[in-house]
C-alpha atoms as a PDB file:
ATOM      1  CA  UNK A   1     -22.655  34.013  35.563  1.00  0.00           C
ATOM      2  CA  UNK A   2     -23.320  31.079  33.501  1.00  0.00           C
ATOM      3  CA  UNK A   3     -27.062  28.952  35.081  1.00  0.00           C
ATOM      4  CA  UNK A   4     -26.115  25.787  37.123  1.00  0.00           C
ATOM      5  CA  UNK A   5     -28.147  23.108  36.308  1.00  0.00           C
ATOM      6  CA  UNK A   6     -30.652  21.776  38.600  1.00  0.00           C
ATOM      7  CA  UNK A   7     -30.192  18.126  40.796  1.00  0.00           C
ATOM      8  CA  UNK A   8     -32.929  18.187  42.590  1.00  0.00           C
ATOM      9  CA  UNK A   9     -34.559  14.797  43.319  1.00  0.00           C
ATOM     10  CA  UNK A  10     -37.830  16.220  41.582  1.00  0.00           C
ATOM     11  CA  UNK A  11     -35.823  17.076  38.006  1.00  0.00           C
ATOM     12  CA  UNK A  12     -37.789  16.976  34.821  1.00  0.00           C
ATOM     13  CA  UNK A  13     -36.559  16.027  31.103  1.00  0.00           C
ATOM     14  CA  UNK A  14     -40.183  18.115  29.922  1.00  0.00           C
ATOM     15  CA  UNK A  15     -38.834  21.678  31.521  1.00  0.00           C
ATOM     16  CA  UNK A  16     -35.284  23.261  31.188  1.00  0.00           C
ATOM     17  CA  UNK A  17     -32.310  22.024  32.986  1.00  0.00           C
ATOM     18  CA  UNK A  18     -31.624  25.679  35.035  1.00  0.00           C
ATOM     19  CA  UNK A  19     -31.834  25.900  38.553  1.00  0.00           C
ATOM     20  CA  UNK A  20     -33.460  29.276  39.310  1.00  0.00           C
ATOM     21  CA  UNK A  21     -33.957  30.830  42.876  1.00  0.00           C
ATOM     22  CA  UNK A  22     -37.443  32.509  44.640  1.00  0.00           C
ATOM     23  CA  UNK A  23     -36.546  33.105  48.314  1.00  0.00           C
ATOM     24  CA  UNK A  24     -34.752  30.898  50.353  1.00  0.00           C
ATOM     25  CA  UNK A  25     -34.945  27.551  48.070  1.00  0.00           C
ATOM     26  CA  UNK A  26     -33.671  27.277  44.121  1.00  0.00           C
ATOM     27  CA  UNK A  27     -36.125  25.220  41.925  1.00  0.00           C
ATOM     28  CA  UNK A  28     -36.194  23.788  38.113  1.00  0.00           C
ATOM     29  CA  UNK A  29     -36.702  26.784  35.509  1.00  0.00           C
ATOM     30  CA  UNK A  30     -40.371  26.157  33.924  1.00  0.00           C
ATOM     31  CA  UNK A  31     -39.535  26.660  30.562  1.00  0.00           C
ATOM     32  CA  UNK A  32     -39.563  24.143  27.923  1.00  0.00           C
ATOM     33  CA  UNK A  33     -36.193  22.905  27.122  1.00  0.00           C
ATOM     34  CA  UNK A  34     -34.986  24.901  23.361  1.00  0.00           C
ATOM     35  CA  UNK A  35     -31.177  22.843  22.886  1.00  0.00           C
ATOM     36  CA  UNK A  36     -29.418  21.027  25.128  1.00  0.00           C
ATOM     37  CA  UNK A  37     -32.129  20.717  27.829  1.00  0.00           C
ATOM     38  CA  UNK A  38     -31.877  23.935  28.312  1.00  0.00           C
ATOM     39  CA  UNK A  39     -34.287  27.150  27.642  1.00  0.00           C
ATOM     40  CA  UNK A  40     -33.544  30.316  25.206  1.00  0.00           C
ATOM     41  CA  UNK A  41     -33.067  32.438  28.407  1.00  0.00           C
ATOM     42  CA  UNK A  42     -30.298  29.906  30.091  1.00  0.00           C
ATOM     43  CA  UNK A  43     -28.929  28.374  27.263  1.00  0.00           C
ATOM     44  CA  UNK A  44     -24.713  29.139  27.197  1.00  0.00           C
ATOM     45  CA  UNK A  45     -25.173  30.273  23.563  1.00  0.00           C
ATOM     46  CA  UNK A  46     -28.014  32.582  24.978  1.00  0.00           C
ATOM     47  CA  UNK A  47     -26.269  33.915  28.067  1.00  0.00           C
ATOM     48  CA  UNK A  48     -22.906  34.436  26.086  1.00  0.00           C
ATOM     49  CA  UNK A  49     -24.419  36.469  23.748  1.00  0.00           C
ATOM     50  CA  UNK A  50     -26.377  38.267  26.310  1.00  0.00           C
ATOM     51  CA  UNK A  51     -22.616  39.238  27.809  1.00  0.00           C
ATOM     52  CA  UNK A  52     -21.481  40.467  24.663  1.00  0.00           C
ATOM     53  CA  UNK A  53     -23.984  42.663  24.181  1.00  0.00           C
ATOM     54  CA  UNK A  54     -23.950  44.185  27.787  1.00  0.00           C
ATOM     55  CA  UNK A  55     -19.861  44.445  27.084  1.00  0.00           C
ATOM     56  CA  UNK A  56     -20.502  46.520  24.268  1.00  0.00           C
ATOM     57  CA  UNK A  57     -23.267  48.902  25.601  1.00  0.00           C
ATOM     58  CA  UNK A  58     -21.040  49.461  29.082  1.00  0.00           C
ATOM     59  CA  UNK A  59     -18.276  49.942  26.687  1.00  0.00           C
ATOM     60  CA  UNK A  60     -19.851  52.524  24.173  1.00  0.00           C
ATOM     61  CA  UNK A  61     -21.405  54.628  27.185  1.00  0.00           C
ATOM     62  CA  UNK A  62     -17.672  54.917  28.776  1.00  0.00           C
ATOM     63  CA  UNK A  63     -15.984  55.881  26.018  1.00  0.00           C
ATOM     64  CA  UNK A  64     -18.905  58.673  25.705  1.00  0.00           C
ATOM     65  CA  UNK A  65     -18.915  59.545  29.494  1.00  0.00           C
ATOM     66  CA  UNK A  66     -15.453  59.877  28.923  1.00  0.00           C
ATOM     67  CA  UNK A  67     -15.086  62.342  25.382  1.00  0.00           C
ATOM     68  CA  UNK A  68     -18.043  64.276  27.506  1.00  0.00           C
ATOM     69  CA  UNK A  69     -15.817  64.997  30.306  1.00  0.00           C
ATOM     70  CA  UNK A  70     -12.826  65.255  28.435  1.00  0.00           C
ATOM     71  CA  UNK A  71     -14.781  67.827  25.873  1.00  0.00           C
ATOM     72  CA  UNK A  72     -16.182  69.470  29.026  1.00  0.00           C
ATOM     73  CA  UNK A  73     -12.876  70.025  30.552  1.00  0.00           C
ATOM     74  CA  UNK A  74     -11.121  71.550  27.265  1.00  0.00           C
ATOM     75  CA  UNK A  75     -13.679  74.011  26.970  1.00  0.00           C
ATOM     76  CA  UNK A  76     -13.730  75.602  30.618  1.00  0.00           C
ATOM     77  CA  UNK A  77      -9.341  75.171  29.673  1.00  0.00           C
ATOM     78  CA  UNK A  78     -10.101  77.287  27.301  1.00  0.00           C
ATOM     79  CA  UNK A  79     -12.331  80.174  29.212  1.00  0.00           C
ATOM     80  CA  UNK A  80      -9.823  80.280  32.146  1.00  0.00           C
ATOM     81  CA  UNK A  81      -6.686  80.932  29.464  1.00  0.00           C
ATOM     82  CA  UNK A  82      -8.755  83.136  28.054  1.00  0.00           C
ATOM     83  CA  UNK A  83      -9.541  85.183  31.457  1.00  0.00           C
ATOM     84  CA  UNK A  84      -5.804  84.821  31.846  1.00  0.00           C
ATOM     85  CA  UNK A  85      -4.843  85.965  28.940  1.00  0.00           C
ATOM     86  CA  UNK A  86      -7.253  89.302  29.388  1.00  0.00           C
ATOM     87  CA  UNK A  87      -5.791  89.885  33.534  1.00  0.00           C
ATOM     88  CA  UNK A  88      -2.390  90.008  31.942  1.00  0.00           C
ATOM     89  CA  UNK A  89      -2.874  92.087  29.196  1.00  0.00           C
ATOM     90  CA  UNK A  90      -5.523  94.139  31.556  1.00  0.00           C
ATOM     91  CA  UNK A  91      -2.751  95.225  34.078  1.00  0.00           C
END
């Protein structure tokens, strides 16, 4: 979610243009304005990047939950054939 900017009567060039939230009430972020009137942390650059990023790592840990379980699941395959295998030839 992208940072709205802040239009409270009380807005300041000298701090960044984000309105941020404590409690009931949302306020002007305290930070000194980087590009754009707007800080590092709220920036769209910034936050865009900070999506990739979070895409990525969610992505990478799926595709490993998923080659786990997968991995997992071929291997206890492979026991029960193989108890199969050893009833049937058993009786």
């Amino acid at each position: 979610m992208m940072a709205s900017r802040y239009k409270g009567r009380d807005f300041s060039e000298a701090k960044c243009s984000a309105s941020v939230y404590g409690g009931w009430h949302s306020h002007q972020c305290s930070r000194k304005p980087w590009k754009d009137g707007w800080c590092k942390q709220h920036h769209r650059d910034t936050e865009e990047s900070r999506r990739q990023k979070s895409a990525e790592r969610y992505e990478a840990q799926r595709k490993r939950d998923h080659a786990a379980r997968h991995a997992s699941c071929n291997r206890r395959i492979a026991e029960l054939e193989a108890r199969i295998a050893e009833l049937e030839g058993g009786s």
